[in-house]
N, C-alpha and C. Protein backbone atom coordinates (compact mmCIF):
# COMPACT_ATOMS: atom_id res chain seq x y z
N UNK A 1 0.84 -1.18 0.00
CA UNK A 1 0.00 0.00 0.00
C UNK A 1 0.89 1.24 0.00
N UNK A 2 0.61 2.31 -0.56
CA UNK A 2 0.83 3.43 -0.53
C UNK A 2 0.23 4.69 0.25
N UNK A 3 1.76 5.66 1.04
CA UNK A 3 0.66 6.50 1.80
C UNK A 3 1.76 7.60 1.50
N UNK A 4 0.94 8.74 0.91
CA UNK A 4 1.99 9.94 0.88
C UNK A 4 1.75 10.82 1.93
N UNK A 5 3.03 11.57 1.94
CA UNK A 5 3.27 12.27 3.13
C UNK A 5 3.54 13.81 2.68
N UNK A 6 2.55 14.69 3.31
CA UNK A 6 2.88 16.18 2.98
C UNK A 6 4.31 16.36 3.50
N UNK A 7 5.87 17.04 2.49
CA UNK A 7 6.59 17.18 2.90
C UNK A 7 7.21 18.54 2.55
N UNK A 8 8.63 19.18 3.50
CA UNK A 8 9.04 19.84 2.96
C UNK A 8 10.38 19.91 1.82
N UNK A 9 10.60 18.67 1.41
CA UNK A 9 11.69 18.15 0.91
C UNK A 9 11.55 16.58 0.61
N UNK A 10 12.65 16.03 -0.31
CA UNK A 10 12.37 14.73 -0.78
C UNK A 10 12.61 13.43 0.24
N UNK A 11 13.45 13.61 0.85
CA UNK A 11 14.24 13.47 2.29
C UNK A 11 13.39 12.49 3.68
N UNK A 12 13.22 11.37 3.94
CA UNK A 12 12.46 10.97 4.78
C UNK A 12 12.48 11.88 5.98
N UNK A 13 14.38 12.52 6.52
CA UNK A 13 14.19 13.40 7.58
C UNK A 13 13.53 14.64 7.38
N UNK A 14 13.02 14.87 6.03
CA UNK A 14 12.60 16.47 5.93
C UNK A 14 11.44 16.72 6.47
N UNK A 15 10.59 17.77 6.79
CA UNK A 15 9.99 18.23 7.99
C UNK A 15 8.40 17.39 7.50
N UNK A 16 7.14 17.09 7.98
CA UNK A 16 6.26 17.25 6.93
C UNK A 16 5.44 18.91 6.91
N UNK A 17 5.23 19.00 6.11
CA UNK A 17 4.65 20.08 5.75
C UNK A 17 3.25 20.52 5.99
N UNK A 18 2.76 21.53 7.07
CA UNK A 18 1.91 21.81 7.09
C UNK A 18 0.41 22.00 6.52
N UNK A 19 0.99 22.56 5.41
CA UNK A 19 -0.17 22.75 4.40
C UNK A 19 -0.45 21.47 3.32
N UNK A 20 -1.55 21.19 3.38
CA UNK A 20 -1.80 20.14 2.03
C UNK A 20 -1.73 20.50 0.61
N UNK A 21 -2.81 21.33 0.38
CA UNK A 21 -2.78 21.73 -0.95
C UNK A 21 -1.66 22.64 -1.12
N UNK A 22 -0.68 23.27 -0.45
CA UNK A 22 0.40 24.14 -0.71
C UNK A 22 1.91 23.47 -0.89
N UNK A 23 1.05 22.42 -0.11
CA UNK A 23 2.60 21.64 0.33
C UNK A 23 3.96 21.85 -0.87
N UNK A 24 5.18 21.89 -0.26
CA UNK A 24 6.16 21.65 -1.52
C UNK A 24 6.44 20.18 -2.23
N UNK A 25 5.86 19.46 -1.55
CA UNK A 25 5.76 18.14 -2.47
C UNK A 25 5.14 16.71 -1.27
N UNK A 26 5.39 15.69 -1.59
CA UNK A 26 4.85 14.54 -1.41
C UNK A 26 5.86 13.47 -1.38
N UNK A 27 5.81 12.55 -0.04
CA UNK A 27 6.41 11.80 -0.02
C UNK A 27 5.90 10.81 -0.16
N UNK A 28 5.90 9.81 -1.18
CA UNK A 28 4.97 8.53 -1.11
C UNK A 28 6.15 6.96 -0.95
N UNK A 29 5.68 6.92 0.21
CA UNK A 29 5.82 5.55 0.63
C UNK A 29 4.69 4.16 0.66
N UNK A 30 5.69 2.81 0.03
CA UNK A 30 5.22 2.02 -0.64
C UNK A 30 5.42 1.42 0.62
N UNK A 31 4.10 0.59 1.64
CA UNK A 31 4.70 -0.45 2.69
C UNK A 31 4.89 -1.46 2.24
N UNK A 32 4.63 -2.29 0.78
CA UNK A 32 5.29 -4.05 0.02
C UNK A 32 6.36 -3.43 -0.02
N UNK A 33 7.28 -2.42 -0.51
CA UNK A 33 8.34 -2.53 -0.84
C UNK A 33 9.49 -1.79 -0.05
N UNK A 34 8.66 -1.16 0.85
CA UNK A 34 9.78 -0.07 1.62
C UNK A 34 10.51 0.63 1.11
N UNK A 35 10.17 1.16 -0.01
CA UNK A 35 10.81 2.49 -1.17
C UNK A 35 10.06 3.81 -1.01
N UNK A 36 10.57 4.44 -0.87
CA UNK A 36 10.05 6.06 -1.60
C UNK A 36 9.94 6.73 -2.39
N UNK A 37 9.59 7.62 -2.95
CA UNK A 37 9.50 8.34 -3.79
C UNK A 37 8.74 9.76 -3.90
N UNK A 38 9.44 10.83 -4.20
CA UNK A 38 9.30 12.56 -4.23
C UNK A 38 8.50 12.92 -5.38
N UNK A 39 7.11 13.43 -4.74
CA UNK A 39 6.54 13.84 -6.09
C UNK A 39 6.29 15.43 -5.80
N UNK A 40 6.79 16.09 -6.74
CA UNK A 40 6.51 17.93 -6.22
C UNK A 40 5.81 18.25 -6.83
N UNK A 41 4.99 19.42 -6.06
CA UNK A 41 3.88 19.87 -5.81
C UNK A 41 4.51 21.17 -6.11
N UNK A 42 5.21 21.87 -6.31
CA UNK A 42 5.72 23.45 -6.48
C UNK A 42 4.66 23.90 -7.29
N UNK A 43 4.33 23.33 -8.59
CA UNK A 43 2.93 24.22 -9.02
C UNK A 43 2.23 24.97 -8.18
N UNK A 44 1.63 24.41 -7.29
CA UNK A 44 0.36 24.80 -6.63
C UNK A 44 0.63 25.95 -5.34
N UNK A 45 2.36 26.03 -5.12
CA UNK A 45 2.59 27.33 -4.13
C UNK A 45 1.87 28.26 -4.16
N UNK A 46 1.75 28.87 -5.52
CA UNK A 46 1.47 30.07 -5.48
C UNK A 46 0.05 30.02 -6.65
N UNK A 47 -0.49 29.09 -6.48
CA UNK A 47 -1.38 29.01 -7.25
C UNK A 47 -2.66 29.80 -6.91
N UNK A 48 -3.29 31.00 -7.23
CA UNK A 48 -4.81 31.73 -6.42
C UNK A 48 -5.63 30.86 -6.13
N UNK A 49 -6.64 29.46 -6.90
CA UNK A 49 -7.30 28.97 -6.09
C UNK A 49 -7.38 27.46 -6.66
N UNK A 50 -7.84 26.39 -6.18
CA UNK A 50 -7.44 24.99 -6.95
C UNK A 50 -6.56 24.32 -6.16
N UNK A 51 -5.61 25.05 -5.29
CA UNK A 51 -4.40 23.94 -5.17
C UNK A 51 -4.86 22.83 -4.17
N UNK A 52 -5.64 22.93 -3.50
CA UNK A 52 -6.29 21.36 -2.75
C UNK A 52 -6.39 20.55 -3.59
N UNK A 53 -7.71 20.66 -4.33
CA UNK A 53 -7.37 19.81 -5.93
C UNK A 53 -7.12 19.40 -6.78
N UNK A 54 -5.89 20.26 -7.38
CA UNK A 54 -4.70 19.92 -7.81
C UNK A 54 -3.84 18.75 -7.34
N UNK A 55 -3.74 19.40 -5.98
CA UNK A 55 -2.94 18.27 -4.68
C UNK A 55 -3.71 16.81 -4.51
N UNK A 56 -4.71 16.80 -4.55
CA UNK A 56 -5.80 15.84 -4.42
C UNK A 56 -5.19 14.99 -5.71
N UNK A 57 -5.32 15.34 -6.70
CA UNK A 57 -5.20 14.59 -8.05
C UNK A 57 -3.85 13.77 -7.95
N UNK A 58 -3.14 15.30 -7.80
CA UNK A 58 -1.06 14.40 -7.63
C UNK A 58 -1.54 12.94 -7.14
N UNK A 59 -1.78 13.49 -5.42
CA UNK A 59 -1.84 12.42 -5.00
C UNK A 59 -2.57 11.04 -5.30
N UNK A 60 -3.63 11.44 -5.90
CA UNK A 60 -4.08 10.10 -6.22
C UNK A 60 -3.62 9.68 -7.63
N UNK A 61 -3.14 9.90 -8.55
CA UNK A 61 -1.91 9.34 -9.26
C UNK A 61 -1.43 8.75 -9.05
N UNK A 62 -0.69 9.17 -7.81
CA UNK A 62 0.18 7.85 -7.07
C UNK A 62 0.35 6.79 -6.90
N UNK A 63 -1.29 6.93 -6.88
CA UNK A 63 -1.91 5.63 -6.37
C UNK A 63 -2.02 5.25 -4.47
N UNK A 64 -1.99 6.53 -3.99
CA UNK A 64 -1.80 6.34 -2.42
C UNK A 64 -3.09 6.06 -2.21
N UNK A 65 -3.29 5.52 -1.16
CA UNK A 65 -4.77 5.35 -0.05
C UNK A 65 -4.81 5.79 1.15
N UNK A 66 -3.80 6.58 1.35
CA UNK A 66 -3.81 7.56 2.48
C UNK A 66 -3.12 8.90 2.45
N UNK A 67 -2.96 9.93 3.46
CA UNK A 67 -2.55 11.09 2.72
C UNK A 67 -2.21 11.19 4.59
N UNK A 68 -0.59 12.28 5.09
CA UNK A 68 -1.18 12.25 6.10
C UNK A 68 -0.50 14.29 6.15
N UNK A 69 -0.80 14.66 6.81
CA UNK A 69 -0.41 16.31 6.34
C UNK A 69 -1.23 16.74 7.53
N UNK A 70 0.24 18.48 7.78
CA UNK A 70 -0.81 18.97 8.87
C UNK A 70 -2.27 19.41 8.76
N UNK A 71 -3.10 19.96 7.83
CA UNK A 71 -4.19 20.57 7.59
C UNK A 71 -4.73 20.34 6.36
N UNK A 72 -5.51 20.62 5.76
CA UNK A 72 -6.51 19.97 4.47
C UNK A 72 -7.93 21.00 4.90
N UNK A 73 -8.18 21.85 3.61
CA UNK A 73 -9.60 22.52 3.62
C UNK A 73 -10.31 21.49 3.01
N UNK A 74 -11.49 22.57 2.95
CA UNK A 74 -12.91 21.19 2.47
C UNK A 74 -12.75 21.04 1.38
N UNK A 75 -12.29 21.95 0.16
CA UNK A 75 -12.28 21.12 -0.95
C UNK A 75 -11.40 20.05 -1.23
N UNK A 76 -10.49 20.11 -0.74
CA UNK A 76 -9.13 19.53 -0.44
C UNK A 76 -10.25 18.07 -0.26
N UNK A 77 -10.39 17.95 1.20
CA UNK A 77 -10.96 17.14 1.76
C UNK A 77 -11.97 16.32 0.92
N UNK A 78 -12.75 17.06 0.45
CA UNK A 78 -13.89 16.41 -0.79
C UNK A 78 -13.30 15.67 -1.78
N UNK A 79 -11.92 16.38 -2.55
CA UNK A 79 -11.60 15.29 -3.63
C UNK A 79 -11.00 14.26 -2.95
N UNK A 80 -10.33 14.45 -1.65
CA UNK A 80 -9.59 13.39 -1.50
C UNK A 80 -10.25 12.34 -0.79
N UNK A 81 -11.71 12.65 -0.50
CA UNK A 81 -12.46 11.52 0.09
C UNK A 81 -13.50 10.71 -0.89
N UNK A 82 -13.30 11.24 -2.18
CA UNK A 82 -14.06 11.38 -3.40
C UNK A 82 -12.74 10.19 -4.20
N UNK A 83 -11.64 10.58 -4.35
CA UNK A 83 -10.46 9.54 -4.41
C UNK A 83 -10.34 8.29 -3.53
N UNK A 84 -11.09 8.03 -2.69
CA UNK A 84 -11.42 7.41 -1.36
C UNK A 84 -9.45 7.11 -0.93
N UNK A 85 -9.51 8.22 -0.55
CA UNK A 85 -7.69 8.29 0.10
C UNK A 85 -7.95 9.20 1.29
N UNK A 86 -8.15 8.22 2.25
CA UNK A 86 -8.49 8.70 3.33
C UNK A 86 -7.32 9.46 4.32
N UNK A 87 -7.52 10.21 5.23
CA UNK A 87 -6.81 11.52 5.21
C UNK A 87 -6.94 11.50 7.04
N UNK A 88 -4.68 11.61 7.27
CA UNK A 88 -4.53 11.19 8.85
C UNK A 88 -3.93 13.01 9.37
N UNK A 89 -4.00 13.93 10.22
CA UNK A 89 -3.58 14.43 10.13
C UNK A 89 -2.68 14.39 11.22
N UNK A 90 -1.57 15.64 11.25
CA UNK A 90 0.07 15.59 12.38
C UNK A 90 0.20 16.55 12.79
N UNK A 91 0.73 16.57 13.32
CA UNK A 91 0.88 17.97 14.28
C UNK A 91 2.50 18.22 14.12
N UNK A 92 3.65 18.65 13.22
CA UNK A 92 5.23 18.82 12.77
C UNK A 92 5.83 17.17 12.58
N UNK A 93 7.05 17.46 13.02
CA UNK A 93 7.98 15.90 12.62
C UNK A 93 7.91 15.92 11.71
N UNK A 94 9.15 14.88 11.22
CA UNK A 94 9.62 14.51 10.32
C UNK A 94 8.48 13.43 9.58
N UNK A 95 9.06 13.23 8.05
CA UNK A 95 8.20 12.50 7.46
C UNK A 95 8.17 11.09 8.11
N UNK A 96 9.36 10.79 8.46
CA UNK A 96 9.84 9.61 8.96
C UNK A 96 8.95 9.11 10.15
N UNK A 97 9.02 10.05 11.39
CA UNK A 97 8.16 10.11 12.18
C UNK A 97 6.62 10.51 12.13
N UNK A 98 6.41 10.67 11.27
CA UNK A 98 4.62 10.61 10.86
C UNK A 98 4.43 9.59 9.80
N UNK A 99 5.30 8.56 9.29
CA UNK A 99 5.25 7.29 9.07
C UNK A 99 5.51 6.38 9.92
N UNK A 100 5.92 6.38 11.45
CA UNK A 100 5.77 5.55 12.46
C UNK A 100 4.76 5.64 13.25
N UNK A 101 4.10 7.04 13.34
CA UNK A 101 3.11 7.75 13.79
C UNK A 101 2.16 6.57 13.33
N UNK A 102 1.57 6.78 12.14
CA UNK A 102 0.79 5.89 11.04
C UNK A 102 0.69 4.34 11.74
N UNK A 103 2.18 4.00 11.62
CA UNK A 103 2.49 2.05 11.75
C UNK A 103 1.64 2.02 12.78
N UNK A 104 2.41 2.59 13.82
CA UNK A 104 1.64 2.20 15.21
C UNK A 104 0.69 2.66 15.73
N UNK A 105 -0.65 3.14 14.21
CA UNK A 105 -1.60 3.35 15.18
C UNK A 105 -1.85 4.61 15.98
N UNK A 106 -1.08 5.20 16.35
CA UNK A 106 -1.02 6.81 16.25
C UNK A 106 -1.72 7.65 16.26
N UNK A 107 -2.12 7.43 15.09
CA UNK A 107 -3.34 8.55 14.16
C UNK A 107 -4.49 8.27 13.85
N UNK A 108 -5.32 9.35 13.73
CA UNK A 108 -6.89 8.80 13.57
C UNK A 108 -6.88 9.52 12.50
N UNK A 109 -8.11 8.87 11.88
CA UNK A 109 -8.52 9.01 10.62
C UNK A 109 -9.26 9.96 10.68
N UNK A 110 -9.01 11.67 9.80
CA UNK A 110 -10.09 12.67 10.29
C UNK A 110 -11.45 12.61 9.25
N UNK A 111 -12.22 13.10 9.96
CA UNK A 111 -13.78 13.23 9.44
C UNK A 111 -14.42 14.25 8.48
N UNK A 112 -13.23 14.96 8.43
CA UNK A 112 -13.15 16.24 7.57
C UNK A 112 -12.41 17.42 7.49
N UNK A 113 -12.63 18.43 6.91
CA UNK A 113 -11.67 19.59 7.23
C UNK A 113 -11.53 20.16 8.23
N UNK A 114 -10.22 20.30 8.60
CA UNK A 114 -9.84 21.22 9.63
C UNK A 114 -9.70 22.90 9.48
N UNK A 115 -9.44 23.23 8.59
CA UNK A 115 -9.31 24.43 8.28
C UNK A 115 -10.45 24.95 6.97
N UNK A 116 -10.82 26.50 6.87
CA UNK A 116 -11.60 26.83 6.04
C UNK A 116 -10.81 26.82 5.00
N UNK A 117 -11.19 26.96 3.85
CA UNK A 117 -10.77 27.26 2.30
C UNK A 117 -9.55 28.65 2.07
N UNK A 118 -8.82 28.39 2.05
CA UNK A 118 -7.66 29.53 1.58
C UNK A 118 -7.60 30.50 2.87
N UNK A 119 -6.76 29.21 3.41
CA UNK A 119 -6.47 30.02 4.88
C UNK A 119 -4.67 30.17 4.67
């Protein structure tokens, strides 16, 4: 299975990244194979409006079934529950550590957006 990780860099130690749809990219980790892989998101920095869904799409490309990032608005939230890639959120750490977060259970699965639209 696949679960990407909002990050700030390609880097398992790099921070994860607060923002979903802003994020600077995506870390997607494969648990059959224990590989990674950097997918960037720089489009959508500075994008005026879309970048949840934009981000939504990357990610489900991927092929992930989970997403885990500090925050996610509702549209955000809609495609990516619409992708049925259900969505853990974190509070900082490393990617690394919000992929152990995950293993063990950690994290709950949120119910929806945390933040309003273009915050």
């Amino acid at each position: 299975m696949k679960i990407a990780i909002s990050c700030q860099g390609p880097n398992l130690s790099d921070s994860v990244d607060p923002r979903f749809g802003r994020a600077k990219g995506f870390c997607v980790l494969d648990t059959d194979t224990n590989s990674h892989e950097y997918v960037d998101n720089t489009q959508n920095l500075e994008a005026p409006q879309g970048a949840g869904i934009q981000a939504a799409q990357n990610v489900a490309a991927t092929g992930a079934k989970s997403i885990i990032t500090g925050h996610v608005g509702p549209k955000a939230f809609t495609a990516l529950d619409k992708g049925k890639i259900k969505v853990y959120l974190i509070e900082g750490g490393t990617v690394e550590e919000a992929f152990a977060a995950y293993k063990g259970g950690k994290l709950e699965e949120a119910s929806g957006a945390d933040k309003p639209g273009h915050w």
